[in-house]
Structure formats: structure tokens, C-alpha cells
C-alpha atoms as a PDB file:
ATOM      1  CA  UNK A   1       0.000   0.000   0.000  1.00  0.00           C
ATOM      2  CA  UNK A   2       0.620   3.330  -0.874  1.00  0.00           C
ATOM      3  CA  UNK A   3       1.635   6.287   1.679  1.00  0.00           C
ATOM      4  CA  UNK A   4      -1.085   8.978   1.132  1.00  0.00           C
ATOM      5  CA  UNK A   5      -0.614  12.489  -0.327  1.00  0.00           C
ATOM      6  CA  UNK A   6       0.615  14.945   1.956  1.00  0.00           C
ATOM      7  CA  UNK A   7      -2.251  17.540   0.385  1.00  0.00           C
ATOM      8  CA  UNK A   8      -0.787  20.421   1.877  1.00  0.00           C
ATOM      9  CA  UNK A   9       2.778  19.861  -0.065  1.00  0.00           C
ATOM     10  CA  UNK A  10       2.505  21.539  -3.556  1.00  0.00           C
ATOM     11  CA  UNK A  11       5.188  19.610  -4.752  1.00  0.00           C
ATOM     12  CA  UNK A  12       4.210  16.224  -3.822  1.00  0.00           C
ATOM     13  CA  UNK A  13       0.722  16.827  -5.120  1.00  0.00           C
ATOM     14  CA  UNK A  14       1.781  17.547  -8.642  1.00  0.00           C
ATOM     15  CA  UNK A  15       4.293  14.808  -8.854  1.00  0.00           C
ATOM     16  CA  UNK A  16       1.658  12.398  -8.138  1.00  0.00           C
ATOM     17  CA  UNK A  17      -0.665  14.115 -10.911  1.00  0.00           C
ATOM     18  CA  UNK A  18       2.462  13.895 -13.703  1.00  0.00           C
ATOM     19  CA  UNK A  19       2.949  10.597 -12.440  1.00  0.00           C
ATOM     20  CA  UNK A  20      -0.442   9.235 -13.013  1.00  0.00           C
ATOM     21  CA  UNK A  21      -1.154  11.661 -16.031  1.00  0.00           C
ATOM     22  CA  UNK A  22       2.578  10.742 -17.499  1.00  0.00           C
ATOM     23  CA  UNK A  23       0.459   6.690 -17.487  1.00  0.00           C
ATOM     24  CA  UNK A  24      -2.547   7.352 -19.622  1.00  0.00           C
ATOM     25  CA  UNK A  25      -2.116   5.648 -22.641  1.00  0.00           C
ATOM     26  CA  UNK A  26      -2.388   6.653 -25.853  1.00  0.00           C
ATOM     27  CA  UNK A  27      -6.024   6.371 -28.106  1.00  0.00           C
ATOM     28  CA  UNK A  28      -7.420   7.245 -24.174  1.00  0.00           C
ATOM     29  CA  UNK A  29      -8.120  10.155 -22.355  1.00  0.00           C
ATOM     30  CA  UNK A  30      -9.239  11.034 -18.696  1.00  0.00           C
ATOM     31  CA  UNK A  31     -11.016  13.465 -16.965  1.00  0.00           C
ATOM     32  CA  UNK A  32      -9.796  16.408 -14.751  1.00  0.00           C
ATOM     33  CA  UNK A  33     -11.788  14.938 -12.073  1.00  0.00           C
ATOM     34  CA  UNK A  34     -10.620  11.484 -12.767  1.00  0.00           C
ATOM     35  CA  UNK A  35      -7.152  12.178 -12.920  1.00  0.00           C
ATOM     36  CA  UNK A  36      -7.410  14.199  -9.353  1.00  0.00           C
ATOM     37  CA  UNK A  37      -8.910  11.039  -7.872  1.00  0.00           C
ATOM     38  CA  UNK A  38      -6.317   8.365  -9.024  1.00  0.00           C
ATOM     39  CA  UNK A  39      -3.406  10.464  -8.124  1.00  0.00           C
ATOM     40  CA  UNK A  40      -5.088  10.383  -4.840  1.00  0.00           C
ATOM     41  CA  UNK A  41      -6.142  14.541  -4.385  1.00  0.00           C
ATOM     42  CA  UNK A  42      -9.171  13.883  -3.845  1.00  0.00           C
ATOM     43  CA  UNK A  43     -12.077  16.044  -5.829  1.00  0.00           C
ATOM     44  CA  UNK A  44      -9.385  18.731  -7.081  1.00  0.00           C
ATOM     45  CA  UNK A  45     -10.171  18.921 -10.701  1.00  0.00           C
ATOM     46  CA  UNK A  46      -9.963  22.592 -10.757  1.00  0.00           C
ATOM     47  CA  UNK A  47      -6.623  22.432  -9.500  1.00  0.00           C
ATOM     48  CA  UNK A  48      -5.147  20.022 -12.242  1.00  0.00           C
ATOM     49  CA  UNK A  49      -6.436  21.989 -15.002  1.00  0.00           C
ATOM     50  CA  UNK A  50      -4.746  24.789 -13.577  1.00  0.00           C
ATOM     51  CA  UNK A  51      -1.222  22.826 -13.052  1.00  0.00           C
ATOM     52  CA  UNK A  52      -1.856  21.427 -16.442  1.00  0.00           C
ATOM     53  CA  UNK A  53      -2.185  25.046 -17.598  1.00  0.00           C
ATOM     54  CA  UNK A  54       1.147  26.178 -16.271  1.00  0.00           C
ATOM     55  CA  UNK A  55       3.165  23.314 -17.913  1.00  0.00           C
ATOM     56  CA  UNK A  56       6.422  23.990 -19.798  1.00  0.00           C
ATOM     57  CA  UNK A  57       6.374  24.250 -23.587  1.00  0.00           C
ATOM     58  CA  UNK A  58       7.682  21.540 -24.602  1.00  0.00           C
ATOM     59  CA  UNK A  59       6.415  19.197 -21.998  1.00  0.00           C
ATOM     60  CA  UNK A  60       6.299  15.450 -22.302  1.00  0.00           C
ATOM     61  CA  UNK A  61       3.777  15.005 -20.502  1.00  0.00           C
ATOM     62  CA  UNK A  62       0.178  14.341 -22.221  1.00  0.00           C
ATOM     63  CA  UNK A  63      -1.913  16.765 -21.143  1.00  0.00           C
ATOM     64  CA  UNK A  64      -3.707  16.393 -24.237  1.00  0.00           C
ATOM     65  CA  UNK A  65      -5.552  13.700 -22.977  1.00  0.00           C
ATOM     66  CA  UNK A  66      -7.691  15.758 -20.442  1.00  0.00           C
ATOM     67  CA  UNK A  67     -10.575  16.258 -20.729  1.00  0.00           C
ATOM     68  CA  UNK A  68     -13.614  17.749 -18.905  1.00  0.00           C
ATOM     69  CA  UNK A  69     -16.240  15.716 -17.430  1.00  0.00           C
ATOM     70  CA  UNK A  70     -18.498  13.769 -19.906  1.00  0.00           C
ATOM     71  CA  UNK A  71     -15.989  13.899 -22.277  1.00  0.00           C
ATOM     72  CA  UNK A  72     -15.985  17.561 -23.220  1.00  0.00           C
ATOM     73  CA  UNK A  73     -12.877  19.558 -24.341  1.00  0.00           C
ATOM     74  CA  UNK A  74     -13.151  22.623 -22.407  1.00  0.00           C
ATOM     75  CA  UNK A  75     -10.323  24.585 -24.106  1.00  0.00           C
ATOM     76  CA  UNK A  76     -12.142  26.603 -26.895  1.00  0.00           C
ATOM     77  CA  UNK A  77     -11.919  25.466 -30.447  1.00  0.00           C
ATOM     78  CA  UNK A  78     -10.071  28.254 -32.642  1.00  0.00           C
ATOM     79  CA  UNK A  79      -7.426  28.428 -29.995  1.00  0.00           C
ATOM     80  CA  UNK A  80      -3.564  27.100 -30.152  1.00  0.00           C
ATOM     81  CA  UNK A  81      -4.214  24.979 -27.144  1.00  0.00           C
ATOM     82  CA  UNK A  82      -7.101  23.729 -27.999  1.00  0.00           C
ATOM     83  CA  UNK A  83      -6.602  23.002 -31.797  1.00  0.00           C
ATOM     84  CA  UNK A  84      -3.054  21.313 -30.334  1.00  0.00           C
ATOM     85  CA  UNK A  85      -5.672  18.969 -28.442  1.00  0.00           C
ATOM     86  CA  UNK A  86      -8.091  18.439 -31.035  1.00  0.00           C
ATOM     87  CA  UNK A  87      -5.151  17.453 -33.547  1.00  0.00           C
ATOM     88  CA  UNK A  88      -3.170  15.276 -31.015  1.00  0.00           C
ATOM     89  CA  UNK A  89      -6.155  13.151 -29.973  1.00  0.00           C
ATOM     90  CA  UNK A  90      -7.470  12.767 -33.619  1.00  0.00           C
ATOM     91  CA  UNK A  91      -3.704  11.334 -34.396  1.00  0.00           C
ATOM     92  CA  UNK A  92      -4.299   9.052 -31.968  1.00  0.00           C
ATOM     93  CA  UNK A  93      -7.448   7.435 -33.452  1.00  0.00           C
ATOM     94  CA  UNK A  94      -9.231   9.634 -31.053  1.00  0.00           C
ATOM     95  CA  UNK A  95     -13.118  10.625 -32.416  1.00  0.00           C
ATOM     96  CA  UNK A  96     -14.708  13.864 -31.706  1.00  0.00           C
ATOM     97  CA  UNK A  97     -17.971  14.581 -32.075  1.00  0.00           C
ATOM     98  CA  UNK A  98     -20.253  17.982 -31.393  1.00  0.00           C
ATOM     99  CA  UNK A  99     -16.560  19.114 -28.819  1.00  0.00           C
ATOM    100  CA  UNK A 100     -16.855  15.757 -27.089  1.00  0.00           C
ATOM    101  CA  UNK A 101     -15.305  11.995 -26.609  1.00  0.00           C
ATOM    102  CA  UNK A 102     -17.116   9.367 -26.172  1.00  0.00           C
ATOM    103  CA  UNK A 103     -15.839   7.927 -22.717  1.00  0.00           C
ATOM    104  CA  UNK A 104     -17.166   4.310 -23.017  1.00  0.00           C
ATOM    105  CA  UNK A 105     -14.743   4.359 -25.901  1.00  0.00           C
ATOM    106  CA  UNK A 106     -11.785   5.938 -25.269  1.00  0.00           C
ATOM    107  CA  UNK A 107     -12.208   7.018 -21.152  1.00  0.00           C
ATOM    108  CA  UNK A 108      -8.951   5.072 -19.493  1.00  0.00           C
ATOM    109  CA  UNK A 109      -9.727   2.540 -16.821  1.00  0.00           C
ATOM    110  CA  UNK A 110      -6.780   1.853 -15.079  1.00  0.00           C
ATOM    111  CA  UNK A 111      -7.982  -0.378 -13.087  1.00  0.00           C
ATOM    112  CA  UNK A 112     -10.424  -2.192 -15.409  1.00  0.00           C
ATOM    113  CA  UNK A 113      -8.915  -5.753 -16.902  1.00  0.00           C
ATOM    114  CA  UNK A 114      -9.354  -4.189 -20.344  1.00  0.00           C
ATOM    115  CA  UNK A 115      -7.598  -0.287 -19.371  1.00  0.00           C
END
């Protein structure tokens, strides 16, 4: 078993989110709320899209494959960012449809037998 999160270090919370976010395979994606839960913050959604907001350019990391709940991108089409996400899940056999991803099909389960 795994030591819990001290929540009030900064820097132990987001290496646990780019640890967990750094696993998400590719042709999947996760949810803010979702990734906050498996790196073991609790319900802080709001607070991984804004430490995924203040990565490097250049990152590794794929950020790209956060989305909002339900599926929906929430960065606005017609933006860099969020024509950079658009194009990087569609290259990964990604579908989007009416600004959203269908989760059954391409929502990561970590934990299911099938991922």
C-alpha cells in the first residue's frame, strides 16, 4: 500500500498528478476529475487543469488527454491549445464529435482488466 498524499505539499501533489497523467495511454483520455482522484487529491479537478495550464512548452507530458467531465474539451476550439488537443487526440485514433469523446470508448480505466 501506498503512503497517502501529503495535500498540503505543492510539490508532492503535482508529482503524483504527472505521475499518473505521465500513465494514460495513448487512443485514451481522462477526466480532470478522474485524474485528481487516481493520483489520490481527492475532488481537485480545478486544481489540475490549472497545473496542467502552467506546464512547460515543450512538456512530455500528455496533457492532451484531459478532458472535462463527460468527455468535453473545455479549451475553446479556434485556440492554439485547444486546436493542439483536437489534432493530437485525432492522431491518436481519437473521435470527436459535437466538442466531445465518447468515454465508453476511449475514457482510461486503469484499473479495469481491459484499461
Amino acid at each position: 500500500m501506498t503512503e497517502p498524499i501529503d495535500l498540503t505539499d505543492n510539490q508532492a501533489r503535482r508529482t503524483a498528478l504527472y505521475v499518473v497523467l505521465g500513465q494514460v495511454p495513448e487512443g485514451k483520455v481522462v477526466s480532470y476529475g478522474q485524474l485528481a482522484e487516481l493520483a489520490g487529491l481527492g475532488r481537485a479537478a480545478r486544481w489540475v487543469g490549472r497545473m496542467l495550464s502552467q506546464l512547460p512548452d515543450g512538456t512530455r507530458l500528455p496533457w492532451h488527454r484531459v478532458v472535462a467531465a463527460g468527455g468535453r474539451i473545455s479549451l475553446p476550439l479556434g485556440t492554439i491549445s485547444g486546436d493542439e488537443q483536437r489534432a493530437r487526440l485525432r492522431a491518436e485514433g481519437i473521435t470527436i464529435s459535437n466538442n466531445r469523446i465518447d468515454m465508453k470508448c476511449h475514457g482510461w480505466r486503469p484499473m479495469s482488466p481491459c484499461g
